[in-house]
C-alpha atoms as a PDB file:
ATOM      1  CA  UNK A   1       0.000   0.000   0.000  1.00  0.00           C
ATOM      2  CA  UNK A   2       1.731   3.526  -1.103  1.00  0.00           C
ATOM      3  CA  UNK A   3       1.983   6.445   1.339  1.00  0.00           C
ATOM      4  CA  UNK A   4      -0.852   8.675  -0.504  1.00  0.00           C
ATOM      5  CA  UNK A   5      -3.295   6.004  -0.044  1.00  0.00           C
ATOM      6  CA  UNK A   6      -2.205   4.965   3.506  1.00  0.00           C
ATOM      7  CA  UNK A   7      -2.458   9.008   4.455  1.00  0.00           C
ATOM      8  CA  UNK A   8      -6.148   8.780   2.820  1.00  0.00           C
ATOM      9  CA  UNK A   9      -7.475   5.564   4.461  1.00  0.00           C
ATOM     10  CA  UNK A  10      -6.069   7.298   7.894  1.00  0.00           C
ATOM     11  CA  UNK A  11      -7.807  10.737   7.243  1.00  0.00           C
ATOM     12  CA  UNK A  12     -11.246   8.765   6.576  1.00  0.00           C
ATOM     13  CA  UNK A  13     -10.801   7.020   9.755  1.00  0.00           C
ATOM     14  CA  UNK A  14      -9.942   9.973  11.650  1.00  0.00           C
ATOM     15  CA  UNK A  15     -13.376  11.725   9.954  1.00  0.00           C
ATOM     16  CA  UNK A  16     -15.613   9.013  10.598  1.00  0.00           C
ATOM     17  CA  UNK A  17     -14.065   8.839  14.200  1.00  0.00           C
ATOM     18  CA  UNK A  18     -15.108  12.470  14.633  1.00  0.00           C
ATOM     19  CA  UNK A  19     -18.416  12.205  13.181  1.00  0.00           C
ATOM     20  CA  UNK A  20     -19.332   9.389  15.785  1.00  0.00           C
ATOM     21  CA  UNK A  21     -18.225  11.385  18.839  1.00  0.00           C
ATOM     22  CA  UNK A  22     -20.603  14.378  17.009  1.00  0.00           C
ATOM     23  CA  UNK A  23     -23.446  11.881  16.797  1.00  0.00           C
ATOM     24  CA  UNK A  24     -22.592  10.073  20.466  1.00  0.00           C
ATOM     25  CA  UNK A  25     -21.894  13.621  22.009  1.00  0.00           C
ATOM     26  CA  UNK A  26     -25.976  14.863  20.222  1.00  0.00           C
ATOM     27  CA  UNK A  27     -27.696  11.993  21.769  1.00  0.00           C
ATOM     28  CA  UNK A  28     -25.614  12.044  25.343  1.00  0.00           C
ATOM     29  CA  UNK A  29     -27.214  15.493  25.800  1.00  0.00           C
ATOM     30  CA  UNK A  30     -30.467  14.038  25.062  1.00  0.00           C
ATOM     31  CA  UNK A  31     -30.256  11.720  27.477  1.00  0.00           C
ATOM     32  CA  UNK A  32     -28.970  14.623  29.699  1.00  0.00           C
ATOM     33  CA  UNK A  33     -31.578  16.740  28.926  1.00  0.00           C
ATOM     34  CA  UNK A  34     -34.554  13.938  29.266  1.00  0.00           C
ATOM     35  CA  UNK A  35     -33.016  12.370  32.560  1.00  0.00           C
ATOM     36  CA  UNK A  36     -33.240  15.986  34.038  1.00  0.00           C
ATOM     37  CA  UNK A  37     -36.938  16.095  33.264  1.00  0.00           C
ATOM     38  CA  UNK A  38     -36.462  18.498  30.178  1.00  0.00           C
ATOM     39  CA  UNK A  39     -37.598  18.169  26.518  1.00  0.00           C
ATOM     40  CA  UNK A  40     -34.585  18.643  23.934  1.00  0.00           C
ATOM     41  CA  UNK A  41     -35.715  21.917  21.842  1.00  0.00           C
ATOM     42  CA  UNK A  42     -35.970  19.252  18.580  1.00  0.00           C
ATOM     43  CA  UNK A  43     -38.606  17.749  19.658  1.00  0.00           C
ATOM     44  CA  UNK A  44     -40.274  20.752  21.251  1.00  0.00           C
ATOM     45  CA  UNK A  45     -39.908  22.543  17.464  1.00  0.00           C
ATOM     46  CA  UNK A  46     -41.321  19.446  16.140  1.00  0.00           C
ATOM     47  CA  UNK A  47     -44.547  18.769  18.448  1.00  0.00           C
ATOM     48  CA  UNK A  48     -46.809  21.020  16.207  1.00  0.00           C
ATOM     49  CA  UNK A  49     -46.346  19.492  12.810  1.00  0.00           C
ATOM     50  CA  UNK A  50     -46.678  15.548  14.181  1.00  0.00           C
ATOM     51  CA  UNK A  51     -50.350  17.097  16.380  1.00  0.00           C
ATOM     52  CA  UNK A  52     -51.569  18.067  12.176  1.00  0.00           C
ATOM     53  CA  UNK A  53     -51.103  15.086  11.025  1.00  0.00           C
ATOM     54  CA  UNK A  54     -54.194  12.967  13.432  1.00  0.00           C
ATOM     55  CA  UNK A  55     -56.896  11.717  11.834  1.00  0.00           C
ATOM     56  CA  UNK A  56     -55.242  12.249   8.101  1.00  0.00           C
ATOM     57  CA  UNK A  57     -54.359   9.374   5.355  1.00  0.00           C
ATOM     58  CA  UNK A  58     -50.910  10.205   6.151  1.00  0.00           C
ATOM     59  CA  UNK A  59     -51.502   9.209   9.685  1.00  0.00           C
ATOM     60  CA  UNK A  60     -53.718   6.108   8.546  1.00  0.00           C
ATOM     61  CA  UNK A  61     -50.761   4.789   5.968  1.00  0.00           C
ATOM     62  CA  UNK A  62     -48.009   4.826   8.545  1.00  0.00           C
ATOM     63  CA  UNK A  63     -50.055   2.976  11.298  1.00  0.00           C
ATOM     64  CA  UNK A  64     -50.039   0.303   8.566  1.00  0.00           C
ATOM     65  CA  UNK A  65     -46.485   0.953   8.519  1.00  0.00           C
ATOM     66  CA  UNK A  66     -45.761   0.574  11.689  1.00  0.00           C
ATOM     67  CA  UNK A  67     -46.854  -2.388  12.239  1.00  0.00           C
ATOM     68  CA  UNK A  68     -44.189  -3.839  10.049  1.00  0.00           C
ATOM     69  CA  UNK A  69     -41.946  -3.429  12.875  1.00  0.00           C
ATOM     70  CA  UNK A  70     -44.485  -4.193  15.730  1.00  0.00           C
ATOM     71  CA  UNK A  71     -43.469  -7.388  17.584  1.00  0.00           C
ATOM     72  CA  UNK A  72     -46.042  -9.226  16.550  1.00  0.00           C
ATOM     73  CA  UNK A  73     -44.564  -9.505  13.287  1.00  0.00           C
ATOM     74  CA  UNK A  74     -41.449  -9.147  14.017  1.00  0.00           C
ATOM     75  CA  UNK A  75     -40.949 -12.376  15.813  1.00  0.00           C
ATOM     76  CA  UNK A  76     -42.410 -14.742  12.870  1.00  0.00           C
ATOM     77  CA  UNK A  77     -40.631 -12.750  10.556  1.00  0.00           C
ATOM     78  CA  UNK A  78     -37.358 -13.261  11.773  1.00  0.00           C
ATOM     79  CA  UNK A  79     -37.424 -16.839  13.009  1.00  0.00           C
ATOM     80  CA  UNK A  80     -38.649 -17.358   9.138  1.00  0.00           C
ATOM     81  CA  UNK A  81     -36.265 -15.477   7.693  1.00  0.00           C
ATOM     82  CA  UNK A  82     -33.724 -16.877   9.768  1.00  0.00           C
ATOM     83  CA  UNK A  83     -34.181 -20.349   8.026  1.00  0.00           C
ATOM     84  CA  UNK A  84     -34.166 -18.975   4.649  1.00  0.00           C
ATOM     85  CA  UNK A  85     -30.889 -17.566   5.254  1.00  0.00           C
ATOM     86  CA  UNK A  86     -28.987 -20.975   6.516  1.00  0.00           C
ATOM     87  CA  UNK A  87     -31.358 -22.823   3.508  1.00  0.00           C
ATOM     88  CA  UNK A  88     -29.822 -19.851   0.927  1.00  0.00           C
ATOM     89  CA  UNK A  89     -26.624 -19.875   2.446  1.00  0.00           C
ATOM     90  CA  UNK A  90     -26.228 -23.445   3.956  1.00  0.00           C
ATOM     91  CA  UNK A  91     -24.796 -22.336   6.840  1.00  0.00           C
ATOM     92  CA  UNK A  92     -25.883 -21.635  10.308  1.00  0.00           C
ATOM     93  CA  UNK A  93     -23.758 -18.424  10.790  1.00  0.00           C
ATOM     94  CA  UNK A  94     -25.452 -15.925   8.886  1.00  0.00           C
ATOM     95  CA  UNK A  95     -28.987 -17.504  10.850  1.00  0.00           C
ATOM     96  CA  UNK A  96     -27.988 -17.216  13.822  1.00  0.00           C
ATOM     97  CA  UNK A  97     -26.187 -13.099  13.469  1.00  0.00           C
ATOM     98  CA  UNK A  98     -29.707 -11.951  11.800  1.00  0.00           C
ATOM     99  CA  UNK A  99     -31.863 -13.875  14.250  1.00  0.00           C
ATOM    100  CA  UNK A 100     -29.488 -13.405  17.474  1.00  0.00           C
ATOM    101  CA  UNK A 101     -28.536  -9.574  16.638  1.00  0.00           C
ATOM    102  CA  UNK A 102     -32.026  -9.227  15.913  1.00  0.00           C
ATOM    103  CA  UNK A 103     -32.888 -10.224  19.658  1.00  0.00           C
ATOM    104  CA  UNK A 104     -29.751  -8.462  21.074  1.00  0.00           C
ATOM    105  CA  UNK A 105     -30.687  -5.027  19.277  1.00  0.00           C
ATOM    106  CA  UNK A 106     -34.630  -5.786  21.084  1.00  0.00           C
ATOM    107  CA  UNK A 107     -32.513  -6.422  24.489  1.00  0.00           C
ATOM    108  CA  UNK A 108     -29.865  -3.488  24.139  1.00  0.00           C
ATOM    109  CA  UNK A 109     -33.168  -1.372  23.252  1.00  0.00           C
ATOM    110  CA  UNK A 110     -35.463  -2.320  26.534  1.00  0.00           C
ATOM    111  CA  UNK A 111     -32.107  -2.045  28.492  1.00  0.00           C
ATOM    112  CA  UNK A 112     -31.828   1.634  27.581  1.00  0.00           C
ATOM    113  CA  UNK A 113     -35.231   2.585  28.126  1.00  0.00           C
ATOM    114  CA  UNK A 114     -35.607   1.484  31.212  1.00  0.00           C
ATOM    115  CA  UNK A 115     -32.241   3.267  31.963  1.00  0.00           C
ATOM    116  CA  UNK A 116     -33.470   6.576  30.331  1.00  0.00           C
ATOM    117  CA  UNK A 117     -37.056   5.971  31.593  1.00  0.00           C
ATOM    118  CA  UNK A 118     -38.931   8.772  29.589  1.00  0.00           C
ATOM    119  CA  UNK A 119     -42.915   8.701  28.928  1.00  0.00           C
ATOM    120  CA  UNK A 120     -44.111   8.488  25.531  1.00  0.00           C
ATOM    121  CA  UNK A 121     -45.904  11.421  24.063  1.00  0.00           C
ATOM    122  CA  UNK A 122     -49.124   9.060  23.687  1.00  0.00           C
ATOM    123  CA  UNK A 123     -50.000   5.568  24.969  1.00  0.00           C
ATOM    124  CA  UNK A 124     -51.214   3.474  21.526  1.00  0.00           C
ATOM    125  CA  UNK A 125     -51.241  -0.539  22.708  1.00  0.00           C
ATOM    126  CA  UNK A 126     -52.726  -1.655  19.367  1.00  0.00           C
ATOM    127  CA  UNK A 127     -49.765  -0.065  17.462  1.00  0.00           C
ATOM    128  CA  UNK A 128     -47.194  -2.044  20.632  1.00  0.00           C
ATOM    129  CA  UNK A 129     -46.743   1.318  22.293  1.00  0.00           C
ATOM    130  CA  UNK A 130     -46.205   1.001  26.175  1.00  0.00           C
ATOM    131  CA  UNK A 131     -43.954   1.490  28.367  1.00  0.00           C
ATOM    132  CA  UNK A 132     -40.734   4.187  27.870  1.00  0.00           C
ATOM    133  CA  UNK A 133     -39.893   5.892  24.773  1.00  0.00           C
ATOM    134  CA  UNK A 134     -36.258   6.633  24.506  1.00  0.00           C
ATOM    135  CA  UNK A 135     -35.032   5.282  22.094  1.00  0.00           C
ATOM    136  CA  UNK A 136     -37.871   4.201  19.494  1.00  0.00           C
ATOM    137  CA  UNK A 137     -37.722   0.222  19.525  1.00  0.00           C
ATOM    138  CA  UNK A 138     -39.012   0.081  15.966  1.00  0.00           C
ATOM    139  CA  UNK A 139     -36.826   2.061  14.437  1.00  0.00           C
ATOM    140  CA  UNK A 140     -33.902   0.636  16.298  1.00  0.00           C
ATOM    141  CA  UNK A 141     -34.656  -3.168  15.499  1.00  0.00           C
ATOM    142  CA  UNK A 142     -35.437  -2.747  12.269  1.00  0.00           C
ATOM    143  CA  UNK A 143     -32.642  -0.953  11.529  1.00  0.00           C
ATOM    144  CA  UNK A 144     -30.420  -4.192  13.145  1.00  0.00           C
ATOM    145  CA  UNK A 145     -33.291  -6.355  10.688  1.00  0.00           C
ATOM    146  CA  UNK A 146     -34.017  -5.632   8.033  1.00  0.00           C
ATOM    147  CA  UNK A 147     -30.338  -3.940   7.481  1.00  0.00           C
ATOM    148  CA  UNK A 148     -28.706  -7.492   8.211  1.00  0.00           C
ATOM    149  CA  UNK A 149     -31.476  -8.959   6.135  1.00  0.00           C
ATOM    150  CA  UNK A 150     -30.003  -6.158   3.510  1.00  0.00           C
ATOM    151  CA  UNK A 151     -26.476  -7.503   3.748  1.00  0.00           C
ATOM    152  CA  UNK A 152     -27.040 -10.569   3.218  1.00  0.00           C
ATOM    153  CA  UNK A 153     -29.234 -10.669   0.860  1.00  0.00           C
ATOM    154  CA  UNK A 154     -26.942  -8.710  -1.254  1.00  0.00           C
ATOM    155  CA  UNK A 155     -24.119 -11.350  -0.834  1.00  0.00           C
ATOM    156  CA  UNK A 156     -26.132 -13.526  -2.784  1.00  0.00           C
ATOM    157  CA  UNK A 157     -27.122 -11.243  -5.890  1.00  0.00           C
ATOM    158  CA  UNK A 158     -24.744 -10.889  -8.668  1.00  0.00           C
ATOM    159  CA  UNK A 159     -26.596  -7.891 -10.139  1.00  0.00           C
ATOM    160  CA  UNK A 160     -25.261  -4.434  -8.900  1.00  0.00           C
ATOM    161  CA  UNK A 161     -28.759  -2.890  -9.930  1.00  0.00           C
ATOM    162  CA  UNK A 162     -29.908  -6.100  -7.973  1.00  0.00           C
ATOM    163  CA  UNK A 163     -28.258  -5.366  -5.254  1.00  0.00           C
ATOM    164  CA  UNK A 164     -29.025  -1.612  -5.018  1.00  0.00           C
ATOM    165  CA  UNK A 165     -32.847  -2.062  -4.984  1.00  0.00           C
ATOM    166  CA  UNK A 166     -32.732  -4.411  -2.369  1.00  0.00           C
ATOM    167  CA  UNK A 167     -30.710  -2.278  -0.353  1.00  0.00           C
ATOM    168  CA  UNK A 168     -32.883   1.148  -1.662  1.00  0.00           C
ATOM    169  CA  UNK A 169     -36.155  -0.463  -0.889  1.00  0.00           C
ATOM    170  CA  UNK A 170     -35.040  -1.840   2.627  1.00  0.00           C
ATOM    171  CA  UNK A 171     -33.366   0.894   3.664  1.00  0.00           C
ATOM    172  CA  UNK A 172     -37.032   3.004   2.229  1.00  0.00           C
ATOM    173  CA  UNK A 173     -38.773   0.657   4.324  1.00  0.00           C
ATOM    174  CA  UNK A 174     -36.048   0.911   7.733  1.00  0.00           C
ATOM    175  CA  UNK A 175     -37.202   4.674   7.363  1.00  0.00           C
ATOM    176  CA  UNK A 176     -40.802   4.617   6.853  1.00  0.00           C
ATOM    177  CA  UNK A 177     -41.155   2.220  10.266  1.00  0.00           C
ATOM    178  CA  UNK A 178     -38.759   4.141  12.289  1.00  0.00           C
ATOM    179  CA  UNK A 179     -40.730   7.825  11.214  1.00  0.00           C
ATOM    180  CA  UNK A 180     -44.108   6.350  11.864  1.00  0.00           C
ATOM    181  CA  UNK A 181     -43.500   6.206  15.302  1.00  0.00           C
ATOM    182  CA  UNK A 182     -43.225   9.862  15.003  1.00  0.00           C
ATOM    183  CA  UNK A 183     -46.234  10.395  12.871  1.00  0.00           C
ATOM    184  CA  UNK A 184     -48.635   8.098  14.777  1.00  0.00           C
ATOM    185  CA  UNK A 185     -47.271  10.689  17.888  1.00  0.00           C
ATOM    186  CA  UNK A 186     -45.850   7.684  20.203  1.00  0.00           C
ATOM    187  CA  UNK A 187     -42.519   8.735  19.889  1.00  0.00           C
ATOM    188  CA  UNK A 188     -40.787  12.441  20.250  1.00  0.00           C
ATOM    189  CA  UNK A 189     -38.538  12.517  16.888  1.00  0.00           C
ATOM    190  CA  UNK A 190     -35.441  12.301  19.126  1.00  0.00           C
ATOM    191  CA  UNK A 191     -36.486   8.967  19.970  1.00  0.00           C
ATOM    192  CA  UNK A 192     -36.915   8.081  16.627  1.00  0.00           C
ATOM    193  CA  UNK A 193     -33.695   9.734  15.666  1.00  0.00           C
ATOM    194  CA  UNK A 194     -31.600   7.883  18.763  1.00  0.00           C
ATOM    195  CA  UNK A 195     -32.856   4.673  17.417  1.00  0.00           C
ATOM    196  CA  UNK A 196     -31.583   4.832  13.863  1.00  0.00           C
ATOM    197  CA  UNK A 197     -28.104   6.007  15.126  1.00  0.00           C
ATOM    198  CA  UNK A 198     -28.262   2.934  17.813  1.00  0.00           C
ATOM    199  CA  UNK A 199     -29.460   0.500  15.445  1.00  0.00           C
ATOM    200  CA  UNK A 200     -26.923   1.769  12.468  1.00  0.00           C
ATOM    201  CA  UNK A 201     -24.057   1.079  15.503  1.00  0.00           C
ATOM    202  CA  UNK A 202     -25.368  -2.433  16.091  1.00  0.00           C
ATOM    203  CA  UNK A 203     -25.698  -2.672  12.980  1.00  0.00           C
ATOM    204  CA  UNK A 204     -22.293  -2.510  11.454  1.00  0.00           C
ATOM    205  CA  UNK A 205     -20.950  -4.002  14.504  1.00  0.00           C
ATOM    206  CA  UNK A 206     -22.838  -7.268  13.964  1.00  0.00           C
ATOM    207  CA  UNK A 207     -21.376  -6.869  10.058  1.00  0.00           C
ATOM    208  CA  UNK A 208     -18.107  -7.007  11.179  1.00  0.00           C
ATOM    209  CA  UNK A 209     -18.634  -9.898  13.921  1.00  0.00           C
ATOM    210  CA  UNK A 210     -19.687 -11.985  10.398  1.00  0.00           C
ATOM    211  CA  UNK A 211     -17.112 -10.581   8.386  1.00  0.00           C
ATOM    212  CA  UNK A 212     -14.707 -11.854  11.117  1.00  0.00           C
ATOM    213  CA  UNK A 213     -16.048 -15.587  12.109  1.00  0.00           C
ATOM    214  CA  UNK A 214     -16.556 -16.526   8.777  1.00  0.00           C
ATOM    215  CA  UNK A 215     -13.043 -15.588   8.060  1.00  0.00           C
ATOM    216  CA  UNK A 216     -11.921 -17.162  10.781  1.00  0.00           C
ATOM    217  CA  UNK A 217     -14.086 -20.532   9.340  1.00  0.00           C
ATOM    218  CA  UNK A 218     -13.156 -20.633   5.945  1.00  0.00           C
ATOM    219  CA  UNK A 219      -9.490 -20.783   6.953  1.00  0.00           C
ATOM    220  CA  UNK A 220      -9.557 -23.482   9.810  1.00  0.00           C
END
Protein backbone atom coordinates (compact mmCIF):
# COMPACT_ATOMS: atom_id res chain seq x y z
CA UNK A 1 0.00 0.00 0.00
CA UNK A 2 1.73 3.53 -1.10
CA UNK A 3 1.98 6.44 1.34
CA UNK A 4 -0.85 8.67 -0.50
CA UNK A 5 -3.30 6.00 -0.04
CA UNK A 6 -2.21 4.97 3.51
CA UNK A 7 -2.46 9.01 4.45
CA UNK A 8 -6.15 8.78 2.82
CA UNK A 9 -7.47 5.56 4.46
CA UNK A 10 -6.07 7.30 7.89
CA UNK A 11 -7.81 10.74 7.24
CA UNK A 12 -11.25 8.76 6.58
CA UNK A 13 -10.80 7.02 9.76
CA UNK A 14 -9.94 9.97 11.65
CA UNK A 15 -13.38 11.73 9.95
CA UNK A 16 -15.61 9.01 10.60
CA UNK A 17 -14.06 8.84 14.20
CA UNK A 18 -15.11 12.47 14.63
CA UNK A 19 -18.42 12.21 13.18
CA UNK A 20 -19.33 9.39 15.79
CA UNK A 21 -18.22 11.39 18.84
CA UNK A 22 -20.60 14.38 17.01
CA UNK A 23 -23.45 11.88 16.80
CA UNK A 24 -22.59 10.07 20.47
CA UNK A 25 -21.89 13.62 22.01
CA UNK A 26 -25.98 14.86 20.22
CA UNK A 27 -27.70 11.99 21.77
CA UNK A 28 -25.61 12.04 25.34
CA UNK A 29 -27.21 15.49 25.80
CA UNK A 30 -30.47 14.04 25.06
CA UNK A 31 -30.26 11.72 27.48
CA UNK A 32 -28.97 14.62 29.70
CA UNK A 33 -31.58 16.74 28.93
CA UNK A 34 -34.55 13.94 29.27
CA UNK A 35 -33.02 12.37 32.56
CA UNK A 36 -33.24 15.99 34.04
CA UNK A 37 -36.94 16.09 33.26
CA UNK A 38 -36.46 18.50 30.18
CA UNK A 39 -37.60 18.17 26.52
CA UNK A 40 -34.59 18.64 23.93
CA UNK A 41 -35.72 21.92 21.84
CA UNK A 42 -35.97 19.25 18.58
CA UNK A 43 -38.61 17.75 19.66
CA UNK A 44 -40.27 20.75 21.25
CA UNK A 45 -39.91 22.54 17.46
CA UNK A 46 -41.32 19.45 16.14
CA UNK A 47 -44.55 18.77 18.45
CA UNK A 48 -46.81 21.02 16.21
CA UNK A 49 -46.35 19.49 12.81
CA UNK A 50 -46.68 15.55 14.18
CA UNK A 51 -50.35 17.10 16.38
CA UNK A 52 -51.57 18.07 12.18
CA UNK A 53 -51.10 15.09 11.02
CA UNK A 54 -54.19 12.97 13.43
CA UNK A 55 -56.90 11.72 11.83
CA UNK A 56 -55.24 12.25 8.10
CA UNK A 57 -54.36 9.37 5.35
CA UNK A 58 -50.91 10.21 6.15
CA UNK A 59 -51.50 9.21 9.68
CA UNK A 60 -53.72 6.11 8.55
CA UNK A 61 -50.76 4.79 5.97
CA UNK A 62 -48.01 4.83 8.54
CA UNK A 63 -50.06 2.98 11.30
CA UNK A 64 -50.04 0.30 8.57
CA UNK A 65 -46.49 0.95 8.52
CA UNK A 66 -45.76 0.57 11.69
CA UNK A 67 -46.85 -2.39 12.24
CA UNK A 68 -44.19 -3.84 10.05
CA UNK A 69 -41.95 -3.43 12.87
CA UNK A 70 -44.49 -4.19 15.73
CA UNK A 71 -43.47 -7.39 17.58
CA UNK A 72 -46.04 -9.23 16.55
CA UNK A 73 -44.56 -9.50 13.29
CA UNK A 74 -41.45 -9.15 14.02
CA UNK A 75 -40.95 -12.38 15.81
CA UNK A 76 -42.41 -14.74 12.87
CA UNK A 77 -40.63 -12.75 10.56
CA UNK A 78 -37.36 -13.26 11.77
CA UNK A 79 -37.42 -16.84 13.01
CA UNK A 80 -38.65 -17.36 9.14
CA UNK A 81 -36.26 -15.48 7.69
CA UNK A 82 -33.72 -16.88 9.77
CA UNK A 83 -34.18 -20.35 8.03
CA UNK A 84 -34.17 -18.98 4.65
CA UNK A 85 -30.89 -17.57 5.25
CA UNK A 86 -28.99 -20.97 6.52
CA UNK A 87 -31.36 -22.82 3.51
CA UNK A 88 -29.82 -19.85 0.93
CA UNK A 89 -26.62 -19.88 2.45
CA UNK A 90 -26.23 -23.44 3.96
CA UNK A 91 -24.80 -22.34 6.84
CA UNK A 92 -25.88 -21.63 10.31
CA UNK A 93 -23.76 -18.42 10.79
CA UNK A 94 -25.45 -15.93 8.89
CA UNK A 95 -28.99 -17.50 10.85
CA UNK A 96 -27.99 -17.22 13.82
CA UNK A 97 -26.19 -13.10 13.47
CA UNK A 98 -29.71 -11.95 11.80
CA UNK A 99 -31.86 -13.88 14.25
CA UNK A 100 -29.49 -13.41 17.47
CA UNK A 101 -28.54 -9.57 16.64
CA UNK A 102 -32.03 -9.23 15.91
CA UNK A 103 -32.89 -10.22 19.66
CA UNK A 104 -29.75 -8.46 21.07
CA UNK A 105 -30.69 -5.03 19.28
CA UNK A 106 -34.63 -5.79 21.08
CA UNK A 107 -32.51 -6.42 24.49
CA UNK A 108 -29.87 -3.49 24.14
CA UNK A 109 -33.17 -1.37 23.25
CA UNK A 110 -35.46 -2.32 26.53
CA UNK A 111 -32.11 -2.05 28.49
CA UNK A 112 -31.83 1.63 27.58
CA UNK A 113 -35.23 2.58 28.13
CA UNK A 114 -35.61 1.48 31.21
CA UNK A 115 -32.24 3.27 31.96
CA UNK A 116 -33.47 6.58 30.33
CA UNK A 117 -37.06 5.97 31.59
CA UNK A 118 -38.93 8.77 29.59
CA UNK A 119 -42.92 8.70 28.93
CA UNK A 120 -44.11 8.49 25.53
CA UNK A 121 -45.90 11.42 24.06
CA UNK A 122 -49.12 9.06 23.69
CA UNK A 123 -50.00 5.57 24.97
CA UNK A 124 -51.21 3.47 21.53
CA UNK A 125 -51.24 -0.54 22.71
CA UNK A 126 -52.73 -1.66 19.37
CA UNK A 127 -49.77 -0.06 17.46
CA UNK A 128 -47.19 -2.04 20.63
CA UNK A 129 -46.74 1.32 22.29
CA UNK A 130 -46.20 1.00 26.18
CA UNK A 131 -43.95 1.49 28.37
CA UNK A 132 -40.73 4.19 27.87
CA UNK A 133 -39.89 5.89 24.77
CA UNK A 134 -36.26 6.63 24.51
CA UNK A 135 -35.03 5.28 22.09
CA UNK A 136 -37.87 4.20 19.49
CA UNK A 137 -37.72 0.22 19.52
CA UNK A 138 -39.01 0.08 15.97
CA UNK A 139 -36.83 2.06 14.44
CA UNK A 140 -33.90 0.64 16.30
CA UNK A 141 -34.66 -3.17 15.50
CA UNK A 142 -35.44 -2.75 12.27
CA UNK A 143 -32.64 -0.95 11.53
CA UNK A 144 -30.42 -4.19 13.14
CA UNK A 145 -33.29 -6.35 10.69
CA UNK A 146 -34.02 -5.63 8.03
CA UNK A 147 -30.34 -3.94 7.48
CA UNK A 148 -28.71 -7.49 8.21
CA UNK A 149 -31.48 -8.96 6.14
CA UNK A 150 -30.00 -6.16 3.51
CA UNK A 151 -26.48 -7.50 3.75
CA UNK A 152 -27.04 -10.57 3.22
CA UNK A 153 -29.23 -10.67 0.86
CA UNK A 154 -26.94 -8.71 -1.25
CA UNK A 155 -24.12 -11.35 -0.83
CA UNK A 156 -26.13 -13.53 -2.78
CA UNK A 157 -27.12 -11.24 -5.89
CA UNK A 158 -24.74 -10.89 -8.67
CA UNK A 159 -26.60 -7.89 -10.14
CA UNK A 160 -25.26 -4.43 -8.90
CA UNK A 161 -28.76 -2.89 -9.93
CA UNK A 162 -29.91 -6.10 -7.97
CA UNK A 163 -28.26 -5.37 -5.25
CA UNK A 164 -29.02 -1.61 -5.02
CA UNK A 165 -32.85 -2.06 -4.98
CA UNK A 166 -32.73 -4.41 -2.37
CA UNK A 167 -30.71 -2.28 -0.35
CA UNK A 168 -32.88 1.15 -1.66
CA UNK A 169 -36.16 -0.46 -0.89
CA UNK A 170 -35.04 -1.84 2.63
CA UNK A 171 -33.37 0.89 3.66
CA UNK A 172 -37.03 3.00 2.23
CA UNK A 173 -38.77 0.66 4.32
CA UNK A 174 -36.05 0.91 7.73
CA UNK A 175 -37.20 4.67 7.36
CA UNK A 176 -40.80 4.62 6.85
CA UNK A 177 -41.16 2.22 10.27
CA UNK A 178 -38.76 4.14 12.29
CA UNK A 179 -40.73 7.83 11.21
CA UNK A 180 -44.11 6.35 11.86
CA UNK A 181 -43.50 6.21 15.30
CA UNK A 182 -43.23 9.86 15.00
CA UNK A 183 -46.23 10.39 12.87
CA UNK A 184 -48.64 8.10 14.78
CA UNK A 185 -47.27 10.69 17.89
CA UNK A 186 -45.85 7.68 20.20
CA UNK A 187 -42.52 8.73 19.89
CA UNK A 188 -40.79 12.44 20.25
CA UNK A 189 -38.54 12.52 16.89
CA UNK A 190 -35.44 12.30 19.13
CA UNK A 191 -36.49 8.97 19.97
CA UNK A 192 -36.91 8.08 16.63
CA UNK A 193 -33.69 9.73 15.67
CA UNK A 194 -31.60 7.88 18.76
CA UNK A 195 -32.86 4.67 17.42
CA UNK A 196 -31.58 4.83 13.86
CA UNK A 197 -28.10 6.01 15.13
CA UNK A 198 -28.26 2.93 17.81
CA UNK A 199 -29.46 0.50 15.44
CA UNK A 200 -26.92 1.77 12.47
CA UNK A 201 -24.06 1.08 15.50
CA UNK A 202 -25.37 -2.43 16.09
CA UNK A 203 -25.70 -2.67 12.98
CA UNK A 204 -22.29 -2.51 11.45
CA UNK A 205 -20.95 -4.00 14.50
CA UNK A 206 -22.84 -7.27 13.96
CA UNK A 207 -21.38 -6.87 10.06
CA UNK A 208 -18.11 -7.01 11.18
CA UNK A 209 -18.63 -9.90 13.92
CA UNK A 210 -19.69 -11.98 10.40
CA UNK A 211 -17.11 -10.58 8.39
CA UNK A 212 -14.71 -11.85 11.12
CA UNK A 213 -16.05 -15.59 12.11
CA UNK A 214 -16.56 -16.53 8.78
CA UNK A 215 -13.04 -15.59 8.06
CA UNK A 216 -11.92 -17.16 10.78
CA UNK A 217 -14.09 -20.53 9.34
CA UNK A 218 -13.16 -20.63 5.94
CA UNK A 219 -9.49 -20.78 6.95
CA UNK A 220 -9.56 -23.48 9.81
Amino acid sequence: MNRRRLLGLKKQYYIILFLLALVLFMIGTWIVKIVSGGVPFVDQWTRDLVEKLDDTYIYTGFRWVTNLGSEPFMVPFTVIAALILWWMFRSWLPALIFAGGTLGSHLLNKLIKALVDRERPSILVSANAEGHSFPSGHAMISMVCYGLLAYFIAKKLTSTKSKLLVQFLLALLIFLIGISRYVINVHYLTDVVAGFIIGFLCLVGLIYLYEWLHKRRTQS
